[in-house]
PDB file of N, CA and C in Angstrom:
ATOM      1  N   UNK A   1      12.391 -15.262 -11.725  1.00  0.00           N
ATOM      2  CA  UNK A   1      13.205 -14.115 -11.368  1.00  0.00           C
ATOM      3  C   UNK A   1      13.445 -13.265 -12.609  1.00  0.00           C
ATOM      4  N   UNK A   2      13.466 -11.822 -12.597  1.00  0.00           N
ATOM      5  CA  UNK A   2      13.504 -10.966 -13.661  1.00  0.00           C
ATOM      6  C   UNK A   2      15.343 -11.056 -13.808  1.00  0.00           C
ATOM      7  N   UNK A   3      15.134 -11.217 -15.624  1.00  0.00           N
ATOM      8  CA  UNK A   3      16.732 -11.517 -15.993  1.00  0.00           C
ATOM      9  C   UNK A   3      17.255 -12.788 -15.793  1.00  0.00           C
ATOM     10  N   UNK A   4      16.218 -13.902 -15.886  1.00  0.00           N
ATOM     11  CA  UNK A   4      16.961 -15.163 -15.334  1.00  0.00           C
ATOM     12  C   UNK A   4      17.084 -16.163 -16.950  1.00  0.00           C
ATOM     13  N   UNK A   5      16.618 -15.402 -18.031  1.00  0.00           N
ATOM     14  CA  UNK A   5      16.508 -16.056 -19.075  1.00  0.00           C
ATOM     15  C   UNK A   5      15.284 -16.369 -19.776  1.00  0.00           C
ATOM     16  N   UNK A   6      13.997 -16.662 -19.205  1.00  0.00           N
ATOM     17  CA  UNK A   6      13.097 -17.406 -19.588  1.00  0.00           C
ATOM     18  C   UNK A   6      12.750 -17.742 -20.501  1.00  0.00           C
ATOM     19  N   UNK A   7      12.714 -15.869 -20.903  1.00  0.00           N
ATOM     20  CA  UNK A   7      12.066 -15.928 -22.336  1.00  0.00           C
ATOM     21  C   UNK A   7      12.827 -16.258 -23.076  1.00  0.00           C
ATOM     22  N   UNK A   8      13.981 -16.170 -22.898  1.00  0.00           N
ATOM     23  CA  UNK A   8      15.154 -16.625 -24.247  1.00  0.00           C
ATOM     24  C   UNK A   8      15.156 -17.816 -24.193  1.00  0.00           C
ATOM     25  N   UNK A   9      15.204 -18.684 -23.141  1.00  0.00           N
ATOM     26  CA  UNK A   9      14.932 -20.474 -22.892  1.00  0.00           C
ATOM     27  C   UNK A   9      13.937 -20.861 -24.151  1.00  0.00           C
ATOM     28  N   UNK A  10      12.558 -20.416 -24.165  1.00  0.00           N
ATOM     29  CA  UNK A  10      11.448 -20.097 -24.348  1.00  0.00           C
ATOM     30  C   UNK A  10      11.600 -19.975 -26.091  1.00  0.00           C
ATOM     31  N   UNK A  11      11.968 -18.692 -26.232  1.00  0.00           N
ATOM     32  CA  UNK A  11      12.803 -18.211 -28.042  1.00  0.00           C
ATOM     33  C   UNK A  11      13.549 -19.635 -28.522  1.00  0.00           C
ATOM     34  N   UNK A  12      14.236 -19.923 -27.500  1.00  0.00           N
ATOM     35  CA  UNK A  12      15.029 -21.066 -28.429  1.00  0.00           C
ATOM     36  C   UNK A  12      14.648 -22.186 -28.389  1.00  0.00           C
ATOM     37  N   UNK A  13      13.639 -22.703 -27.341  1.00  0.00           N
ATOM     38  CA  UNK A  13      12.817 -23.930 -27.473  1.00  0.00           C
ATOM     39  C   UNK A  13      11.844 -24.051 -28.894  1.00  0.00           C
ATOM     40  N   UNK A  14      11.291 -22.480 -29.239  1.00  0.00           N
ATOM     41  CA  UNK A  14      10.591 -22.614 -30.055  1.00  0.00           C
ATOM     42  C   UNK A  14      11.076 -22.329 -31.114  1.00  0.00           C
ATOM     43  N   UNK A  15      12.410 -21.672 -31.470  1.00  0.00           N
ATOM     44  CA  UNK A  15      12.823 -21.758 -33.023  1.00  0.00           C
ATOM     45  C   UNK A  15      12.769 -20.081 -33.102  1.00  0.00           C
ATOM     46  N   UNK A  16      12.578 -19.606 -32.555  1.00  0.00           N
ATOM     47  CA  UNK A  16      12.356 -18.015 -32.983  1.00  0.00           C
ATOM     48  C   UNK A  16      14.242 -17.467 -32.922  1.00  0.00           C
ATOM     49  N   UNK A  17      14.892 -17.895 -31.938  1.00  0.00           N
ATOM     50  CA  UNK A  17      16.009 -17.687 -31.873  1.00  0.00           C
ATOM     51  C   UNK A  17      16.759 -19.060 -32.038  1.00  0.00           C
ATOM     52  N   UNK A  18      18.305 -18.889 -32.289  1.00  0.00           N
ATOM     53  CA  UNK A  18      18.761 -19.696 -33.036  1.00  0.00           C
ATOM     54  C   UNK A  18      20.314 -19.932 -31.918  1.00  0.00           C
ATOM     55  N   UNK A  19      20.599 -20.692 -31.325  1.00  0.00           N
ATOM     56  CA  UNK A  19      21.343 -21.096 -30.608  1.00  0.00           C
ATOM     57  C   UNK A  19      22.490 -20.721 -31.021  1.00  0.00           C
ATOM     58  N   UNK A  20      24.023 -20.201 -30.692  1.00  0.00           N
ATOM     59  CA  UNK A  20      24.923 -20.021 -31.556  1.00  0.00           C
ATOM     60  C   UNK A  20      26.282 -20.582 -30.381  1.00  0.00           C
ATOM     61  N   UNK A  21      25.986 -21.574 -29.297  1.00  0.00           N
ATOM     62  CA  UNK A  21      27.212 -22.290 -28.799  1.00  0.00           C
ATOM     63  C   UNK A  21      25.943 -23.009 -27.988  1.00  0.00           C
ATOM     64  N   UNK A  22      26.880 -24.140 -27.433  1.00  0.00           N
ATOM     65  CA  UNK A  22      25.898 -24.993 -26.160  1.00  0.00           C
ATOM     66  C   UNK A  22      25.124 -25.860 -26.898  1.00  0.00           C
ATOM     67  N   UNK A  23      24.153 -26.430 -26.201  1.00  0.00           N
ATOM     68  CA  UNK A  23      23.034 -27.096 -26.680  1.00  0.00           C
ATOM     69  C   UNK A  23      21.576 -27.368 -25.691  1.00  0.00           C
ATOM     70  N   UNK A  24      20.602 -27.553 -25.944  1.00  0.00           N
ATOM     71  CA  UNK A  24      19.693 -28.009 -25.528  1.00  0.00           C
ATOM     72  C   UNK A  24      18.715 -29.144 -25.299  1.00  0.00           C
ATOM     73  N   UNK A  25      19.262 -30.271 -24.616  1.00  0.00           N
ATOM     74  CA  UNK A  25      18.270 -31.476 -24.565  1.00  0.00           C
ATOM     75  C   UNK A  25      17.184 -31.395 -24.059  1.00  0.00           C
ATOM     76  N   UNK A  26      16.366 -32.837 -24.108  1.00  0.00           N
ATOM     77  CA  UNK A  26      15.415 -33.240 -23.206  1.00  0.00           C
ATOM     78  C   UNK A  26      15.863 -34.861 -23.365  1.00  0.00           C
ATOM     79  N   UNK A  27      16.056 -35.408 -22.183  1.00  0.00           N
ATOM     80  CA  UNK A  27      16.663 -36.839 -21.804  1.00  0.00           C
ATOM     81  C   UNK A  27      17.177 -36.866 -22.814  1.00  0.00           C
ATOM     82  N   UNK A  28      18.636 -36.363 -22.796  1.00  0.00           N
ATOM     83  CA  UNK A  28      19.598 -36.356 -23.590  1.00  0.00           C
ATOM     84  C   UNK A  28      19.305 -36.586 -25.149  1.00  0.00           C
ATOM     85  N   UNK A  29      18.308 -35.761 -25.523  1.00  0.00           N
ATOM     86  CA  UNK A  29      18.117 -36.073 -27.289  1.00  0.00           C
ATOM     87  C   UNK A  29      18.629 -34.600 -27.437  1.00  0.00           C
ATOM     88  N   UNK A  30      18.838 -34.178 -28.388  1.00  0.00           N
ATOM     89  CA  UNK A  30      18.861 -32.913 -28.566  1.00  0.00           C
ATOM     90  C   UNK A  30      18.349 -32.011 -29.779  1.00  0.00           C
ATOM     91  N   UNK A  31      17.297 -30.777 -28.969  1.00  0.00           N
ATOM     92  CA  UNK A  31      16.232 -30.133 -29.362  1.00  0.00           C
ATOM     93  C   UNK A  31      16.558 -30.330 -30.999  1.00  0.00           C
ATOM     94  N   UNK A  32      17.740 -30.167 -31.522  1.00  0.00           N
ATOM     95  CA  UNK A  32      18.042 -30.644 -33.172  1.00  0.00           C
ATOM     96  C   UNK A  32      17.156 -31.325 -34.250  1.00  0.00           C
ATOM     97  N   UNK A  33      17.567 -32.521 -33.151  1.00  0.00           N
ATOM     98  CA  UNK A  33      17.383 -33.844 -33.765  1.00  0.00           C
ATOM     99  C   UNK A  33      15.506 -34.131 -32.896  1.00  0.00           C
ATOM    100  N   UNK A  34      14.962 -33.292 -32.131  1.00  0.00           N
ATOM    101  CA  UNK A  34      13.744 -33.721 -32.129  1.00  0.00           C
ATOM    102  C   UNK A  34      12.826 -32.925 -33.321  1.00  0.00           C
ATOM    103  N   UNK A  35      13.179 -31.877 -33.282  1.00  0.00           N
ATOM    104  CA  UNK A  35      12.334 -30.336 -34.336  1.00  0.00           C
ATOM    105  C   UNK A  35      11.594 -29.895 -33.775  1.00  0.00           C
ATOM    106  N   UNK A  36      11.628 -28.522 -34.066  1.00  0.00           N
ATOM    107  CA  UNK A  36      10.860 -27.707 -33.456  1.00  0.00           C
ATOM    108  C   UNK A  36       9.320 -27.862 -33.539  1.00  0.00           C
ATOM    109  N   UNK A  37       8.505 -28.804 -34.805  1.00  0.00           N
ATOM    110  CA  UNK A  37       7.419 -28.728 -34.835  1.00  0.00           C
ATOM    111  C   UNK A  37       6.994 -29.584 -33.821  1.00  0.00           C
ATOM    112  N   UNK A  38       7.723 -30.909 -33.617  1.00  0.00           N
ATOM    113  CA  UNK A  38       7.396 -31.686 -32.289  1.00  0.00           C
ATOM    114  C   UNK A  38       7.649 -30.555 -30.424  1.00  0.00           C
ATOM    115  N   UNK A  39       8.844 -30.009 -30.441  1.00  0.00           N
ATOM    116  CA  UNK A  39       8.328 -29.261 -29.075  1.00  0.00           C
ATOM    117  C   UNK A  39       7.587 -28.195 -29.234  1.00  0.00           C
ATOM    118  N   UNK A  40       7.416 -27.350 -29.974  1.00  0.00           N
ATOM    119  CA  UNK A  40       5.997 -26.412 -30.280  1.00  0.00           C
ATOM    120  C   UNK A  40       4.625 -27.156 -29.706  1.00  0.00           C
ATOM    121  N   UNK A  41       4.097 -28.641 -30.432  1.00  0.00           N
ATOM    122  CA  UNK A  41       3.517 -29.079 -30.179  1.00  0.00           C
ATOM    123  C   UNK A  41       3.105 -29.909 -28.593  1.00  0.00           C
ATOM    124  N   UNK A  42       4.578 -29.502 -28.055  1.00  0.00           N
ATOM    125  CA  UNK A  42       4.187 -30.414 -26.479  1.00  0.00           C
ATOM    126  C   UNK A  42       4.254 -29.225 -25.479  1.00  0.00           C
ATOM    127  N   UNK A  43       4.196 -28.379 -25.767  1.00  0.00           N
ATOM    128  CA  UNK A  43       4.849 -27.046 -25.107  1.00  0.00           C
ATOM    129  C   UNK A  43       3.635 -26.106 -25.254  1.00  0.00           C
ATOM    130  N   UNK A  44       3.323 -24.783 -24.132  1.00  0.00           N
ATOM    131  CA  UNK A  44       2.639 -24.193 -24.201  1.00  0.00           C
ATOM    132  C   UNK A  44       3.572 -22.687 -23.542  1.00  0.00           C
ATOM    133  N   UNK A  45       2.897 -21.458 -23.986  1.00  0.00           N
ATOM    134  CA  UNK A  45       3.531 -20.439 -23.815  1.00  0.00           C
ATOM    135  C   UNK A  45       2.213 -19.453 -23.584  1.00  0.00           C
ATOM    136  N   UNK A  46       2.532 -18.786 -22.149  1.00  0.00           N
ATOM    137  CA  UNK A  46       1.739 -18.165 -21.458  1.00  0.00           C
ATOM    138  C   UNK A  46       2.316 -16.574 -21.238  1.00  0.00           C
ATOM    139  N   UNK A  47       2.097 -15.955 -22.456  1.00  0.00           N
ATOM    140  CA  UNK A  47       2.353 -14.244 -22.695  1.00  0.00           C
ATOM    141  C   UNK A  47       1.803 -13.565 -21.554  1.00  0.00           C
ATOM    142  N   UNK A  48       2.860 -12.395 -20.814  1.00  0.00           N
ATOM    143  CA  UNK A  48       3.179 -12.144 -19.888  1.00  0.00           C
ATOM    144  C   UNK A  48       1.961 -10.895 -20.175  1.00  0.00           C
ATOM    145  N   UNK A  49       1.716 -10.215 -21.232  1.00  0.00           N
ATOM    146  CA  UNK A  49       0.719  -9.345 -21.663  1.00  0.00           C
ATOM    147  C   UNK A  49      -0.070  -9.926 -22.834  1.00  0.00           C
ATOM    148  N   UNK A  50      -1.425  -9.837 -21.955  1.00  0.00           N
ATOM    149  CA  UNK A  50      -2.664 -11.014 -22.746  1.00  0.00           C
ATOM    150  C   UNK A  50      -3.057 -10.285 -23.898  1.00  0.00           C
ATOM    151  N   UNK A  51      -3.445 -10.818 -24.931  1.00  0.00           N
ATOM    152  CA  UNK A  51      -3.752 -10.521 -25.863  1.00  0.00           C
ATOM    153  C   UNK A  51      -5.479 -10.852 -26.707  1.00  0.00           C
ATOM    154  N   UNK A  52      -6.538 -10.102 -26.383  1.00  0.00           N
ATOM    155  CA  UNK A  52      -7.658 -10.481 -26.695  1.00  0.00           C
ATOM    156  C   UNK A  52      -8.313 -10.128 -27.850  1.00  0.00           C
ATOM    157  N   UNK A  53      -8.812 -10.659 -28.479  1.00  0.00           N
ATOM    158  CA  UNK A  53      -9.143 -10.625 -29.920  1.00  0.00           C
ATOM    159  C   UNK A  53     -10.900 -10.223 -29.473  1.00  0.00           C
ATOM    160  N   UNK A  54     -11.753  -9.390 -30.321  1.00  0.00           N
ATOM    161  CA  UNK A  54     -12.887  -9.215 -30.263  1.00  0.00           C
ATOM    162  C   UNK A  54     -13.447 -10.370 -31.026  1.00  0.00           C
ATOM    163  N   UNK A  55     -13.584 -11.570 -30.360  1.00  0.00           N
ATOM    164  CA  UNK A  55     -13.941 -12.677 -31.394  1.00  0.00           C
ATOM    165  C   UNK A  55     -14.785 -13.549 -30.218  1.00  0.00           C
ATOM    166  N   UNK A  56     -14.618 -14.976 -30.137  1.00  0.00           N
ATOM    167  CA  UNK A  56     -15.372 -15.706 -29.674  1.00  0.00           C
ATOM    168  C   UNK A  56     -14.666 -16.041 -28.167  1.00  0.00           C
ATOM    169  N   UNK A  57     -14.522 -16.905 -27.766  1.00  0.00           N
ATOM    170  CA  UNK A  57     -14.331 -17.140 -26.119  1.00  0.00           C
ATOM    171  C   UNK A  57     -13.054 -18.414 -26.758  1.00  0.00           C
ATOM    172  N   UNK A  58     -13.719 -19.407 -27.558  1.00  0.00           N
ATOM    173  CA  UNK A  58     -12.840 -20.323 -28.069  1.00  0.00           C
ATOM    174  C   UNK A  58     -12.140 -20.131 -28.705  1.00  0.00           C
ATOM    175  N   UNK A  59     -12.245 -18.622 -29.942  1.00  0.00           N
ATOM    176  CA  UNK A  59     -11.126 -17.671 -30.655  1.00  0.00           C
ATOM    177  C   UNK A  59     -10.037 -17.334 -29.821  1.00  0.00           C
ATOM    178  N   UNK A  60     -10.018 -16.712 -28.557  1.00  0.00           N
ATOM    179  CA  UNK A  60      -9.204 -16.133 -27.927  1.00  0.00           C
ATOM    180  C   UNK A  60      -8.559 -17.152 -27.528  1.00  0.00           C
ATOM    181  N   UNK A  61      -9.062 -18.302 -26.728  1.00  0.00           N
ATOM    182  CA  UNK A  61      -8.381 -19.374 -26.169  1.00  0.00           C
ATOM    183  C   UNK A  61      -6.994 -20.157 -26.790  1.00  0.00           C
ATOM    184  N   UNK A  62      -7.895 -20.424 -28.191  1.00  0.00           N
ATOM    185  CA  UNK A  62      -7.007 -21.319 -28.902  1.00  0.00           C
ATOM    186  C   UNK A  62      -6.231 -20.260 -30.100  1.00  0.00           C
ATOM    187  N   UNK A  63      -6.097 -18.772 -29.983  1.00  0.00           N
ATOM    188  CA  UNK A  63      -5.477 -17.825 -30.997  1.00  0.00           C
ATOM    189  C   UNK A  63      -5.827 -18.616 -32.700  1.00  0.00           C
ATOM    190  N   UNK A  64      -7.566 -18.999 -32.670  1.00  0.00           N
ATOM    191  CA  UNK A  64      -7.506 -19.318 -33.790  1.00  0.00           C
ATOM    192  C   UNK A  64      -7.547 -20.504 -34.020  1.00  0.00           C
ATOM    193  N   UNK A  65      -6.475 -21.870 -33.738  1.00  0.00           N
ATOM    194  CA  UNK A  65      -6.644 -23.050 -33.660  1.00  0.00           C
ATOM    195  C   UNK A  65      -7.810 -23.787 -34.027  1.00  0.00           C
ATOM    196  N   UNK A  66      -8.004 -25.026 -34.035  1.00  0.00           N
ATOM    197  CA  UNK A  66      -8.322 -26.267 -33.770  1.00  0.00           C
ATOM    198  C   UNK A  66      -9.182 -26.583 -32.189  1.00  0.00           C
TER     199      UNK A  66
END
């Protein structure tokens, strides 16, 4: 639903924004105490406007990556 949060869910799962009351678990750990490099890594983010690079098929896929 438009305005329901997502992207800000999204911002603060990944560290781009910075929580300033509340908190955020997953089975009660909290996003803190796991780090952001561990949910970055289990997490995927699917941009609402695609972004294509004049590069390879596996360039675009992985933005570069591994």
């Amino acid at each position: 639903a438009s305005g329901g949060g997502k992207s800000t869910l999204i911002q603060l799962l990944i560290g781009v924004y910075r929580q300033n009351a509340g908190s955020i678990r997953f089975n009660d750990e909290l996003t803190e105490d796991i780090g952001f490099e561990v949910i970055r890594d289990k997490i995927a983010v699917v941009l609402q406007q695609p972004i294509l690079f004049n590069d390879t098929l596996r360039h675009n896929l992985t933005l570069g990556g591994h």
